[in-house]
C-alpha atoms as a PDB file:
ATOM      1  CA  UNK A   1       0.000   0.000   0.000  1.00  0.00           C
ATOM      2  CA  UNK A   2       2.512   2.385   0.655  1.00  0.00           C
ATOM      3  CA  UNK A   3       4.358   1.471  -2.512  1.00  0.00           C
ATOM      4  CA  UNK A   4       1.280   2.855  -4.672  1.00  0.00           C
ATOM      5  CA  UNK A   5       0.783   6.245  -2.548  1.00  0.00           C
ATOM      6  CA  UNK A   6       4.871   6.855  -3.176  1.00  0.00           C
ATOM      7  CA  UNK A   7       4.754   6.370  -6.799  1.00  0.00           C
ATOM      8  CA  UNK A   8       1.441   8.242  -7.390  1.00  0.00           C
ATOM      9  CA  UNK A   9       3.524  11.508  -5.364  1.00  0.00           C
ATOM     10  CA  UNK A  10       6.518  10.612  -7.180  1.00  0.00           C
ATOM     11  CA  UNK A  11       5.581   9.940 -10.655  1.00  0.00           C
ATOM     12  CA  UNK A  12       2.428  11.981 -11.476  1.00  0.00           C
ATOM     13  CA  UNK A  13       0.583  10.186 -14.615  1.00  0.00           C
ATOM     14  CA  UNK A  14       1.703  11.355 -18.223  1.00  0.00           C
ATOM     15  CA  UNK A  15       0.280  10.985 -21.682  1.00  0.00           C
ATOM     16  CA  UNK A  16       2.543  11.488 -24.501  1.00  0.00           C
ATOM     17  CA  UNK A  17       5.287  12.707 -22.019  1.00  0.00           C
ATOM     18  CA  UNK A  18       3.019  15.797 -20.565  1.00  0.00           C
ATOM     19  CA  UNK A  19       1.192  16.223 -17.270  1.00  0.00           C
ATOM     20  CA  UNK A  20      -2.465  14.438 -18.198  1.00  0.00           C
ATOM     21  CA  UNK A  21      -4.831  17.259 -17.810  1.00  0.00           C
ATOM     22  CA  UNK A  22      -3.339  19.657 -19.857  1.00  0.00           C
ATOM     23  CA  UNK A  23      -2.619  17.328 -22.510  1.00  0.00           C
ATOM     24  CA  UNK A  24      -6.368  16.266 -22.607  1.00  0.00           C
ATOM     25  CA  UNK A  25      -7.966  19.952 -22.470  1.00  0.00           C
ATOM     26  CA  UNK A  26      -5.561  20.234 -25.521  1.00  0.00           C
ATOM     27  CA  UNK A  27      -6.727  18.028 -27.447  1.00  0.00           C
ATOM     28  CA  UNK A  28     -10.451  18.276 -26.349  1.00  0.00           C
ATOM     29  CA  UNK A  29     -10.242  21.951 -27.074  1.00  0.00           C
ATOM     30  CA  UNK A  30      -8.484  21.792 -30.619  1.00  0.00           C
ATOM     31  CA  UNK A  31      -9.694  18.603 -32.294  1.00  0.00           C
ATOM     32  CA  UNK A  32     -13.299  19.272 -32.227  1.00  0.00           C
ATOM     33  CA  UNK A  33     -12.319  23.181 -33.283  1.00  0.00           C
ATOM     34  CA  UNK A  34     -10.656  20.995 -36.161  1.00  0.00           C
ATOM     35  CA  UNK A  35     -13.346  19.269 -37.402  1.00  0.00           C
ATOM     36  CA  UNK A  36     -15.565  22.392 -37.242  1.00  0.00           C
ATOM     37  CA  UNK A  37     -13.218  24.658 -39.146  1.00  0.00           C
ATOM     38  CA  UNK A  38     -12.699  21.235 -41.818  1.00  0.00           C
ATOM     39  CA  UNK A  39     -16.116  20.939 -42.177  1.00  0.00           C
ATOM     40  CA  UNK A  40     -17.482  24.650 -42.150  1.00  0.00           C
ATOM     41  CA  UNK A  41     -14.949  26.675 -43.875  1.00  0.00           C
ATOM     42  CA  UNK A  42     -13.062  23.981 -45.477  1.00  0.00           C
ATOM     43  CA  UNK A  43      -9.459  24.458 -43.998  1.00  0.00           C
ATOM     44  CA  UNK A  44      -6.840  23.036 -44.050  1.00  0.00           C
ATOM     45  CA  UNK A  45      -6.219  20.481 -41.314  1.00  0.00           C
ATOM     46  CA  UNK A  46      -2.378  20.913 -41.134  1.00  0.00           C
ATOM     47  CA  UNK A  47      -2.519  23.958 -39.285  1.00  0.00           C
ATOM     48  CA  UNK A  48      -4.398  22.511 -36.717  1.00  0.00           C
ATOM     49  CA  UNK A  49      -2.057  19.874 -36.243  1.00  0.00           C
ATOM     50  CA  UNK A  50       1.038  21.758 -36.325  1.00  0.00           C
ATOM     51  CA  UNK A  51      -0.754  23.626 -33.858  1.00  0.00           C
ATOM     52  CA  UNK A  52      -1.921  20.584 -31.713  1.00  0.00           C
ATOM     53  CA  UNK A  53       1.530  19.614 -31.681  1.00  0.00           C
ATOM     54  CA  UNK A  54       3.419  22.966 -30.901  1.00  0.00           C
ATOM     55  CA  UNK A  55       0.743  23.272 -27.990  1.00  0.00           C
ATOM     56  CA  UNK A  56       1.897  19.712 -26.714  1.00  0.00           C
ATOM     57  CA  UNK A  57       5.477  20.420 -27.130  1.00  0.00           C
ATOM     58  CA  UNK A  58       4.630  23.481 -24.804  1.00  0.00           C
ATOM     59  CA  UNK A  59       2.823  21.460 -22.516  1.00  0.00           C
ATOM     60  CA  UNK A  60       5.925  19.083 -22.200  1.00  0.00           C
ATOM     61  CA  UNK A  61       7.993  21.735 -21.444  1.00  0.00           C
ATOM     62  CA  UNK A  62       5.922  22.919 -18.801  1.00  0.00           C
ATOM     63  CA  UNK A  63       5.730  19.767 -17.475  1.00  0.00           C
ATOM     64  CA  UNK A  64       9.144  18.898 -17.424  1.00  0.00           C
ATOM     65  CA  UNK A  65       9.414  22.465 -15.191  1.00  0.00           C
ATOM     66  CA  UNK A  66       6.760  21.530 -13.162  1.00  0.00           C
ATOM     67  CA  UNK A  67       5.726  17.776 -12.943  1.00  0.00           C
ATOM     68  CA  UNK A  68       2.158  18.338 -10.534  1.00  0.00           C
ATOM     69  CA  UNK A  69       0.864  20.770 -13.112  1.00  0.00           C
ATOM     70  CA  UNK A  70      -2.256  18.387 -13.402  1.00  0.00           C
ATOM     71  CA  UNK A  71      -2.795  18.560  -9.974  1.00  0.00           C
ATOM     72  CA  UNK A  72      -2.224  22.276  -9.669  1.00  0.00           C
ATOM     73  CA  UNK A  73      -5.046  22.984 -11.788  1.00  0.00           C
ATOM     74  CA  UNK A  74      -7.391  20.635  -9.825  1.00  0.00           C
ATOM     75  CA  UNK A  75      -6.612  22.609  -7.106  1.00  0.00           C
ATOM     76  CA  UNK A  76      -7.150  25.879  -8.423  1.00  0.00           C
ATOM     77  CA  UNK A  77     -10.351  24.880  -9.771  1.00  0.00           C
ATOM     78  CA  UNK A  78     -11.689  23.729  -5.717  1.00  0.00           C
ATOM     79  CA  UNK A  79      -9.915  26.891  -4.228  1.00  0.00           C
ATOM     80  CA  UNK A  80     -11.260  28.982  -6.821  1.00  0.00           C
ATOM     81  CA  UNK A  81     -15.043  28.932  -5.371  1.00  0.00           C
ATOM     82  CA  UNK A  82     -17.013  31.952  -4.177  1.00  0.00           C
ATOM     83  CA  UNK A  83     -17.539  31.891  -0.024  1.00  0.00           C
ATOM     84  CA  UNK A  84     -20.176  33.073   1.279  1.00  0.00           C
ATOM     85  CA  UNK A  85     -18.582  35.173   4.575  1.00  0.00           C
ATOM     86  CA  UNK A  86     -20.907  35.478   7.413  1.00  0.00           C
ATOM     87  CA  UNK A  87     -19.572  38.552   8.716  1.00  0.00           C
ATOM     88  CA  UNK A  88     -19.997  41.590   6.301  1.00  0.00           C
ATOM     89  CA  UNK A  89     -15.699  42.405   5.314  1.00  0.00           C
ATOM     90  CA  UNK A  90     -13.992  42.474   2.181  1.00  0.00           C
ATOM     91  CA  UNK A  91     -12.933  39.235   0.031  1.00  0.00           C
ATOM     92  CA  UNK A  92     -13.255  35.911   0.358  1.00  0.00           C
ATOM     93  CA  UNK A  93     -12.625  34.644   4.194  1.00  0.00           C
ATOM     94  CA  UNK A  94     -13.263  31.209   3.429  1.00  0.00           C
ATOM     95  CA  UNK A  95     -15.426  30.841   6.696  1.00  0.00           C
ATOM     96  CA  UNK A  96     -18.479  28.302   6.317  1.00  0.00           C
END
């Protein structure tokens, strides 16, 4: 058990040698925008992947910088919420 916990800390998962969830909102973002512009305005599809693949090499880079960058953005997205504060100041307070 403790094996798995170590190598999930250690190794964060990867696909195609980048941190997982920006390599997945990559592709989920510009494939479908592919097959839109392809079948809409007729473009060419080699742009897009030149650009899929400069954005990946980008996202590689920043992965090899920082390794949790997946889990980063996780928790960005839960800290990231609106509190309500129940005494009347400034900001968020992050009381209940």
């Amino acid at each position: 058990m403790r094996d798995m916990i170590l190598k999930a800390v250690a190794q964060p998962p990867k696909l195609f040698w980048g941190p997982i969830l920006p390599t997945i909102l990559n592709a989920g973002i510009q494939v479908p925008m592919m097959f839109m512009a392809v079948g809409v305005g007729d473009v060419n599809p080699l742009l897009f992947v030149i650009s899929i693949v400069t954005c990946h090499l980008a996202i590689v880079i920043a992965g090899a910088k920082e390794p949790h960058l997946s889990t980063m953005i996780q928790a960005f997205g839960q800290t990231n919420k609106v509190s309500k504060n129940l005494y009347k100041e400034r900001g968020n307070k992050f009381e209940p």
